[in-house]
C-alpha atoms as a PDB file:
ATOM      1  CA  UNK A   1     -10.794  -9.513 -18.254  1.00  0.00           C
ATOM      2  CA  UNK A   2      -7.749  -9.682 -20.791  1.00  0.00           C
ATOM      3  CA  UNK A   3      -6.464  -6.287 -19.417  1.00  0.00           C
ATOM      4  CA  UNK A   4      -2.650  -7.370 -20.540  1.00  0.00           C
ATOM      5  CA  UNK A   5      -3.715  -8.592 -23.781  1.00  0.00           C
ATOM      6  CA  UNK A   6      -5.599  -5.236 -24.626  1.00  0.00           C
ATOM      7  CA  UNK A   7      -2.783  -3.385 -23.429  1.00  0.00           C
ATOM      8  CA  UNK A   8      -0.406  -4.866 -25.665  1.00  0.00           C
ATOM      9  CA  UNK A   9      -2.728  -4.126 -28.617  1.00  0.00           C
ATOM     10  CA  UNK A  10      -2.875  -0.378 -27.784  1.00  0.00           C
ATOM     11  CA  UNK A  11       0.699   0.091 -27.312  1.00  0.00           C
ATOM     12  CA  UNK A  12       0.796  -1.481 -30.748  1.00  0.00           C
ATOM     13  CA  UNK A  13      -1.301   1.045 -32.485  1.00  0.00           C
ATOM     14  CA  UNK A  14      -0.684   4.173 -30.946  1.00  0.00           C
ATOM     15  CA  UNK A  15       1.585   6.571 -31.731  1.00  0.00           C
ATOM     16  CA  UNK A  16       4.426   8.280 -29.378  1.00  0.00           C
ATOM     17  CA  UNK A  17       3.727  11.291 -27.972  1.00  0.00           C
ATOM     18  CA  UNK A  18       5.816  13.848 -26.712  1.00  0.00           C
ATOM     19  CA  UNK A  19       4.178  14.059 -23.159  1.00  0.00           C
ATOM     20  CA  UNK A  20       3.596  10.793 -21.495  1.00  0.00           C
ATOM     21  CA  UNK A  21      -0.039  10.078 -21.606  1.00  0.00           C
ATOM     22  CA  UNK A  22      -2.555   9.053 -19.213  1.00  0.00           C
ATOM     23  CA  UNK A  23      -3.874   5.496 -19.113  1.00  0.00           C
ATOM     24  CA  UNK A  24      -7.644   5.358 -19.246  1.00  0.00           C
ATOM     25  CA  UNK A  25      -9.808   2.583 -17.895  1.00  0.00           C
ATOM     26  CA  UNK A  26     -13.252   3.043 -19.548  1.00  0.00           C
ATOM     27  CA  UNK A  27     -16.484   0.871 -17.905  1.00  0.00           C
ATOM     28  CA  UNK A  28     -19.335   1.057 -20.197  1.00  0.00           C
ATOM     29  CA  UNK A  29     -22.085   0.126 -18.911  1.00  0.00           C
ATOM     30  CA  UNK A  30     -26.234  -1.236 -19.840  1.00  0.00           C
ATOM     31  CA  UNK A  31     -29.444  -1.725 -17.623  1.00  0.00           C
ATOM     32  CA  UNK A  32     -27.788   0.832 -15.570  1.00  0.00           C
ATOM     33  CA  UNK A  33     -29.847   4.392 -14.238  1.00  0.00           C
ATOM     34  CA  UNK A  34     -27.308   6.534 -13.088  1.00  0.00           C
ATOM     35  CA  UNK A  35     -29.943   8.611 -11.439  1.00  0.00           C
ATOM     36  CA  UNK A  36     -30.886   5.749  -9.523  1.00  0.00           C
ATOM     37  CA  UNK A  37     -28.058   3.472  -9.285  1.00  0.00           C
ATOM     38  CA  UNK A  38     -25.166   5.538  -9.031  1.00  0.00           C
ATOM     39  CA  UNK A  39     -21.566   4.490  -8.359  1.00  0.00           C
ATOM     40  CA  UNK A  40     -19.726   6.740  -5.340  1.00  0.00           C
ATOM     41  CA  UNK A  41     -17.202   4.787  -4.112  1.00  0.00           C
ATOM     42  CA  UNK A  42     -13.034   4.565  -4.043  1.00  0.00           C
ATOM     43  CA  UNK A  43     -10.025   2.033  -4.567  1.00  0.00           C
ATOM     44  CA  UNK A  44      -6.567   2.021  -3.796  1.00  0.00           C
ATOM     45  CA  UNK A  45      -4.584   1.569  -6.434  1.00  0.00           C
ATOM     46  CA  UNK A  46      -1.430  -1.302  -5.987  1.00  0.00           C
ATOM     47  CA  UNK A  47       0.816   1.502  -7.903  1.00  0.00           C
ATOM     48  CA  UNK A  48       0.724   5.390  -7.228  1.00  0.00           C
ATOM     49  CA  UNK A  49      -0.181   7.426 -10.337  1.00  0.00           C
ATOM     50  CA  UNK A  50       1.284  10.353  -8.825  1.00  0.00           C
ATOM     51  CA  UNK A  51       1.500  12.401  -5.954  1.00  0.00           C
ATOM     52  CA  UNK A  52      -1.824  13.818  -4.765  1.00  0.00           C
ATOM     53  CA  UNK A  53      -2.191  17.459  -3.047  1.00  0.00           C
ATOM     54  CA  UNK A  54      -3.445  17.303   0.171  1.00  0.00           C
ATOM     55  CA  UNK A  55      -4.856  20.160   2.553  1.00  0.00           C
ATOM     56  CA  UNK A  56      -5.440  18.840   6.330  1.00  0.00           C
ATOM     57  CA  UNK A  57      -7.680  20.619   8.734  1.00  0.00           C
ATOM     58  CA  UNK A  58      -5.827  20.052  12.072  1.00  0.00           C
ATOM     59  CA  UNK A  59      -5.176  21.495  15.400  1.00  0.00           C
ATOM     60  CA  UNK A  60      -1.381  22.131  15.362  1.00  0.00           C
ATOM     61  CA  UNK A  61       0.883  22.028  11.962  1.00  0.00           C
ATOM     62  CA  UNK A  62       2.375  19.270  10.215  1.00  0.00           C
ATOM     63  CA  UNK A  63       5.010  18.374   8.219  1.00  0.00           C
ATOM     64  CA  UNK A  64       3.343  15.583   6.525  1.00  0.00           C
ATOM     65  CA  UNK A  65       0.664  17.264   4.512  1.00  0.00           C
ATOM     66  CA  UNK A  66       0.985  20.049   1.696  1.00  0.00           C
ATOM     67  CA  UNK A  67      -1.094  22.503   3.693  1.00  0.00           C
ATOM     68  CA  UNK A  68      -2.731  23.236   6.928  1.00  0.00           C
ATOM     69  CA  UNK A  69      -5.743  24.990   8.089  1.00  0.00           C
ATOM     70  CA  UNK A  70      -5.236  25.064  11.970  1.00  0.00           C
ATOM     71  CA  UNK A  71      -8.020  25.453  14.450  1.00  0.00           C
ATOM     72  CA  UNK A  72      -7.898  29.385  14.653  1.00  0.00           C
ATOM     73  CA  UNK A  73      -7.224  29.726  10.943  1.00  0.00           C
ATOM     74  CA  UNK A  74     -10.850  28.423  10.250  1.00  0.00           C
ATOM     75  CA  UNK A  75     -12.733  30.870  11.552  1.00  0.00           C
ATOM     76  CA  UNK A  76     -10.686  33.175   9.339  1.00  0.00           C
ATOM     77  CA  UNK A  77     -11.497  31.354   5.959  1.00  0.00           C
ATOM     78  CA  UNK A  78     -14.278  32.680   3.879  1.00  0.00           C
ATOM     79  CA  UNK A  79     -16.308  30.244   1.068  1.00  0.00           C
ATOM     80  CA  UNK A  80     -14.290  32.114  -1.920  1.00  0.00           C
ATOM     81  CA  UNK A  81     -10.768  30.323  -0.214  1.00  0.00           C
ATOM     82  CA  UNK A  82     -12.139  27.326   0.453  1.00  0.00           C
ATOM     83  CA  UNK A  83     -13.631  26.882  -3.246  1.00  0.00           C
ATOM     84  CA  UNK A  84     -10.517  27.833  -4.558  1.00  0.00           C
ATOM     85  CA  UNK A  85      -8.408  25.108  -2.025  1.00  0.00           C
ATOM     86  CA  UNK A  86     -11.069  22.564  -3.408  1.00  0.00           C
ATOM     87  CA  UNK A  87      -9.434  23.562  -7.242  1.00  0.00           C
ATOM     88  CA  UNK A  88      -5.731  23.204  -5.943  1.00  0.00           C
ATOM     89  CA  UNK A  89      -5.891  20.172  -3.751  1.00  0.00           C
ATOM     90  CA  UNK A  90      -6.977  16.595  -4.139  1.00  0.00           C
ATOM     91  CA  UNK A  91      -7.543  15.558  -0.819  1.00  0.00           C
ATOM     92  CA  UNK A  92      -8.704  16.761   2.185  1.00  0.00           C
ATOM     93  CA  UNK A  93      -8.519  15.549   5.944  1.00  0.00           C
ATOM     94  CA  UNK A  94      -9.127  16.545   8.943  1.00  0.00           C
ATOM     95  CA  UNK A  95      -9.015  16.166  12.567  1.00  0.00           C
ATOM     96  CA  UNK A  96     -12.178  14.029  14.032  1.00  0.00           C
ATOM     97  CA  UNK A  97     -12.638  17.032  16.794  1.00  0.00           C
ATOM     98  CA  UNK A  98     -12.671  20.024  13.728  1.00  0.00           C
ATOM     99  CA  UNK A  99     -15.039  17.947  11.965  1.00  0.00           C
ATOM    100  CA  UNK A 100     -18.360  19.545  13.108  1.00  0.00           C
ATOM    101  CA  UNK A 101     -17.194  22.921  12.778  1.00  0.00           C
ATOM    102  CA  UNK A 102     -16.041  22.235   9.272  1.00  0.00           C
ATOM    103  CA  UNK A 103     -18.799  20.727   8.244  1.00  0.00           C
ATOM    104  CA  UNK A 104     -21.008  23.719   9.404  1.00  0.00           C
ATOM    105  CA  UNK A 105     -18.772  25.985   7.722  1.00  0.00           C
ATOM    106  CA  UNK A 106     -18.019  24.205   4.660  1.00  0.00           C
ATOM    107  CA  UNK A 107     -19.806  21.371   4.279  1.00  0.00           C
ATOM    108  CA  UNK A 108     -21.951  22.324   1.124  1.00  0.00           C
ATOM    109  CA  UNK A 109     -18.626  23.503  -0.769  1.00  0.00           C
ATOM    110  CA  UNK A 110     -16.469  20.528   0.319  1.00  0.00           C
ATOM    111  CA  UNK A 111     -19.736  18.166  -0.117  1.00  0.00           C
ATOM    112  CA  UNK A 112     -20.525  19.157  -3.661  1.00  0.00           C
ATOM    113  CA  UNK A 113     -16.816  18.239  -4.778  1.00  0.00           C
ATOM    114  CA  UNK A 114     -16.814  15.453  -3.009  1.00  0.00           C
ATOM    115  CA  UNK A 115     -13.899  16.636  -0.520  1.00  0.00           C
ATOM    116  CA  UNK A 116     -15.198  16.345   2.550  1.00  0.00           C
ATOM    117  CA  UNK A 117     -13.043  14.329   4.848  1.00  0.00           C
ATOM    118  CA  UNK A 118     -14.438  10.939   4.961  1.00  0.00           C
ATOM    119  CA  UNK A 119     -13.911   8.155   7.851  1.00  0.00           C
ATOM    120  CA  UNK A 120     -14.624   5.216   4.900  1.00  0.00           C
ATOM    121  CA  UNK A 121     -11.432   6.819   3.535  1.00  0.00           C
ATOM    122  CA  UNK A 122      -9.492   7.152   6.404  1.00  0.00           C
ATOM    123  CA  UNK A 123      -9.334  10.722   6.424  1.00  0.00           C
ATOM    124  CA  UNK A 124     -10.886  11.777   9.439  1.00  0.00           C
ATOM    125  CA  UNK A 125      -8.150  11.328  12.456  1.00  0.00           C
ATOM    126  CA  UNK A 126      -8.939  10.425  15.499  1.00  0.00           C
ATOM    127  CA  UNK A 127      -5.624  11.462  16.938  1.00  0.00           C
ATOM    128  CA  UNK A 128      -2.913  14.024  15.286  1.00  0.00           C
ATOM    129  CA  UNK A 129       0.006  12.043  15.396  1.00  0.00           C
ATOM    130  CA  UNK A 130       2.570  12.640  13.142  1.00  0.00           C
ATOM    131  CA  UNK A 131       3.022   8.906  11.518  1.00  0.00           C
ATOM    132  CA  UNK A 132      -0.452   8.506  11.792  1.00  0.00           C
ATOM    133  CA  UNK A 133      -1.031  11.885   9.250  1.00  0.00           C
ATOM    134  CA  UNK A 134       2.180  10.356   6.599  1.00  0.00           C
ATOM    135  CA  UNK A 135       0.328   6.901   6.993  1.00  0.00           C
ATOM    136  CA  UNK A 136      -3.172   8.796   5.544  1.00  0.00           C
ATOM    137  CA  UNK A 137      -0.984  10.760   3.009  1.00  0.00           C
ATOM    138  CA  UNK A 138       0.405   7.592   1.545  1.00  0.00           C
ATOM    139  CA  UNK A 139      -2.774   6.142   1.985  1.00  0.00           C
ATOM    140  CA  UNK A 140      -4.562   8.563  -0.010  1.00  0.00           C
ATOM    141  CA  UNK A 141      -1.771   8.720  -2.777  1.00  0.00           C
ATOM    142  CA  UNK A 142      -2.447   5.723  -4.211  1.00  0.00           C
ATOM    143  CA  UNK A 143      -6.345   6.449  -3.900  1.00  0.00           C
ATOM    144  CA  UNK A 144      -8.803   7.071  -7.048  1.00  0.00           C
ATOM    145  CA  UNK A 145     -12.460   8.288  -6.486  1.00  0.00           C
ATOM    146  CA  UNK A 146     -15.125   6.328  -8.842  1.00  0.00           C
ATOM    147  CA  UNK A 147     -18.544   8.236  -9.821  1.00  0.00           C
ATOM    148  CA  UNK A 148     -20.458   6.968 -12.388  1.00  0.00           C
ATOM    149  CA  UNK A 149     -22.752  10.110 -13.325  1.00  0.00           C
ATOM    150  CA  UNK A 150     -23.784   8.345 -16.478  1.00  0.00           C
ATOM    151  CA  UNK A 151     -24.168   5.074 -18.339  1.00  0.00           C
ATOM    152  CA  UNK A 152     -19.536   4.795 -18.156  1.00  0.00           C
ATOM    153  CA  UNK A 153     -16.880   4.981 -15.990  1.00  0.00           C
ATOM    154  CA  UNK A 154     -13.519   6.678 -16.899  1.00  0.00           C
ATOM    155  CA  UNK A 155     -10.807   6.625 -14.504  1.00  0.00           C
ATOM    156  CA  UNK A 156      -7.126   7.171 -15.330  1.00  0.00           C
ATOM    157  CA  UNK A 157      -4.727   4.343 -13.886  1.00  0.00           C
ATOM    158  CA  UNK A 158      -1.292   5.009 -14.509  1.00  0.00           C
ATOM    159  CA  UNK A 159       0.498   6.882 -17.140  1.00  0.00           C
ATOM    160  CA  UNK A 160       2.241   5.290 -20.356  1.00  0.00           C
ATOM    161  CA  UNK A 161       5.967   5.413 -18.967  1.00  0.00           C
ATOM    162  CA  UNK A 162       4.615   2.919 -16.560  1.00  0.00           C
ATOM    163  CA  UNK A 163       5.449  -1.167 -16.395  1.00  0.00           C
ATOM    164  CA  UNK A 164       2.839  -3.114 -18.131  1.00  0.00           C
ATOM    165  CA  UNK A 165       2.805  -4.962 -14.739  1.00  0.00           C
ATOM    166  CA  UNK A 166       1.969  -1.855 -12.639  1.00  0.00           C
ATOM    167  CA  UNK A 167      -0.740  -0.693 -15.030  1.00  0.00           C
ATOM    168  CA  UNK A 168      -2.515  -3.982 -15.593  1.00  0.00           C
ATOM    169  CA  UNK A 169      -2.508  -4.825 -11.753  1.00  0.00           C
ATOM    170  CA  UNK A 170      -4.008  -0.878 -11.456  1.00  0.00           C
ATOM    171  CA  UNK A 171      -6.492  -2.201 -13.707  1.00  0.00           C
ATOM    172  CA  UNK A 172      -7.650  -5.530 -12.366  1.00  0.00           C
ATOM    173  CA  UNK A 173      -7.986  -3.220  -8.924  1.00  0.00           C
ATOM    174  CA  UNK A 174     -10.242  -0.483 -10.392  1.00  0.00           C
ATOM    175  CA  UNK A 175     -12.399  -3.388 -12.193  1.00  0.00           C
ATOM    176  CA  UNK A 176     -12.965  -5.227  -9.018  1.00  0.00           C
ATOM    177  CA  UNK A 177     -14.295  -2.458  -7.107  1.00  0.00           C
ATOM    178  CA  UNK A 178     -16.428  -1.171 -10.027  1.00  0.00           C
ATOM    179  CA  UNK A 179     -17.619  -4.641 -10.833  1.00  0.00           C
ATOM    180  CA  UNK A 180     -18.430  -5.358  -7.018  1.00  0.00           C
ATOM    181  CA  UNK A 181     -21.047  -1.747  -6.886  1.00  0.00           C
ATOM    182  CA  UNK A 182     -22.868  -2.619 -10.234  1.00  0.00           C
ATOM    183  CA  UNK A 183     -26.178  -3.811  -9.219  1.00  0.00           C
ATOM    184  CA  UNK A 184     -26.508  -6.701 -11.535  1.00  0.00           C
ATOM    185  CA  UNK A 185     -22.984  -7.481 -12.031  1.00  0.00           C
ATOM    186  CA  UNK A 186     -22.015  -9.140 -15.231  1.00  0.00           C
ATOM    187  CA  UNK A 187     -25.558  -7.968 -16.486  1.00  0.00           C
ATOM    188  CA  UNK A 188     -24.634  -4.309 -16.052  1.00  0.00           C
ATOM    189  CA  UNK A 189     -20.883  -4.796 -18.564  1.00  0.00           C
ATOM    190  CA  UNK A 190     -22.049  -4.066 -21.716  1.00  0.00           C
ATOM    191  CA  UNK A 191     -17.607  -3.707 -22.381  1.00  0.00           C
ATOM    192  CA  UNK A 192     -14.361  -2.475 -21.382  1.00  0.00           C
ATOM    193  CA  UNK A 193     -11.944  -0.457 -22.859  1.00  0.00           C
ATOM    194  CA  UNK A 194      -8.405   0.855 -22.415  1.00  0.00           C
ATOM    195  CA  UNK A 195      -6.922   3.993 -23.951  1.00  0.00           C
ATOM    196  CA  UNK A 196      -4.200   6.577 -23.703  1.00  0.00           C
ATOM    197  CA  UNK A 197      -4.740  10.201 -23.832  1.00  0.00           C
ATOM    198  CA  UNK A 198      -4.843  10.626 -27.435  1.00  0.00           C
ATOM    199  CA  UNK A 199      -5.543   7.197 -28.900  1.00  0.00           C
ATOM    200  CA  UNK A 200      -8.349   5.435 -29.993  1.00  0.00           C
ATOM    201  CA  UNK A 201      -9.632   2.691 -27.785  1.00  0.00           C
ATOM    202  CA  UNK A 202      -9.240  -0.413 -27.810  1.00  0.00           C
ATOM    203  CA  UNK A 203     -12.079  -3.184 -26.314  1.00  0.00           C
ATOM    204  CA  UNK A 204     -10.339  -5.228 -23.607  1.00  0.00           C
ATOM    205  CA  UNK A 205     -11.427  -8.997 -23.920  1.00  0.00           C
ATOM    206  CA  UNK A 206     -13.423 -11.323 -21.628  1.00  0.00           C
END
């Protein structure tokens, strides 16, 4: 995919804001059931879009992560904290000994927003060491989730103050992981698009 060449094109034709808008990558796709073929999956982005919130369910505190839950504050927290945590925060992650206790106690809330720590994602720990909590948080930073709940994925990549360089490469890395989920590959693209927040969109060449 062209991604620099469509890039170019939309910084042509849209206008400056006075906020600086949010890349889009938009996946449209064909032959595709979302009910039956959906997309759940992740990618780390080469270039941070910005810093993510993240709550850690651990046994002692840390200095690493934007909040804690500690073992005894668990049993404390009712479903109406949690839900509101899931609003605030991006991530979550958690000890690997906490994890069956959280996921008794808020497993359906965490589940349903897709929040739950996840091992795939690095996010449960086996041990609570300090670098090994800033590794996750970096880690995680750079991460985007990709659901495809319907026939087109929309992710946002970077923001317009970015390099060309950074956003393009940001690109190229969400495509790849899309691409490499779609059932029948190529067959599934029907095309791909770029936009900013509020521009039109422009069709990214093959």
């Amino acid at each position: 995919m062209k991604f620099s060449e469509a890039l170019q094109e939309l910084r042509r034709k849209s206008k400056k804001r006075n906020f600086d808008q949010t890349l889009d990558l938009i996946i449209n796709l064909k032959n595709f059931d979302p009910k039956r073929e959906s997309i759940s999956t992740f990618v780390v982005l080469p270039y941070a879009i910005k810093k993510k919130k993240i709550c850690a369910f651990l046994e002692n505190p840390s200095r690493s992560v934007d909040y804690v839950i500690t073992k005894d504050e668990i049993e404390q927290i009712g479903p109406k904290e949690i839900k509101k945590l899931t609003k605030e925060y991006d991530f979550f992650i958690s000890s690997a000994k906490l994890m069956p206790k959280i996921a008794a106690k808020f497993g359906k809330i965490l589940g349903s927003t897709g929040k739950m720590p996840d091992p795939k994602m690095g996010s449960v720990l086996m041990m609570e060491r300090e670098d090994l909590i800033l590794a996750v948080t970096k880690k995680l930073s750079n991460m985007v989730k990709i659901r495809a709940k319907e026939a087109s994925v929309k992710i946002g990549i970077g923001k317009e103050s970015m390099p060309d360089k950074e956003l393009i490469e940001n690109a190229e890395a969400v495509f790849r992981t899309v691409f490499s989920e779609l059932p029948k590959k190529e067959l599934n693209l029907r095309s791909v698009m770029l936009k900013f927040t509020m521009s039109s969109p422009v069709k990214v060449p093959r």
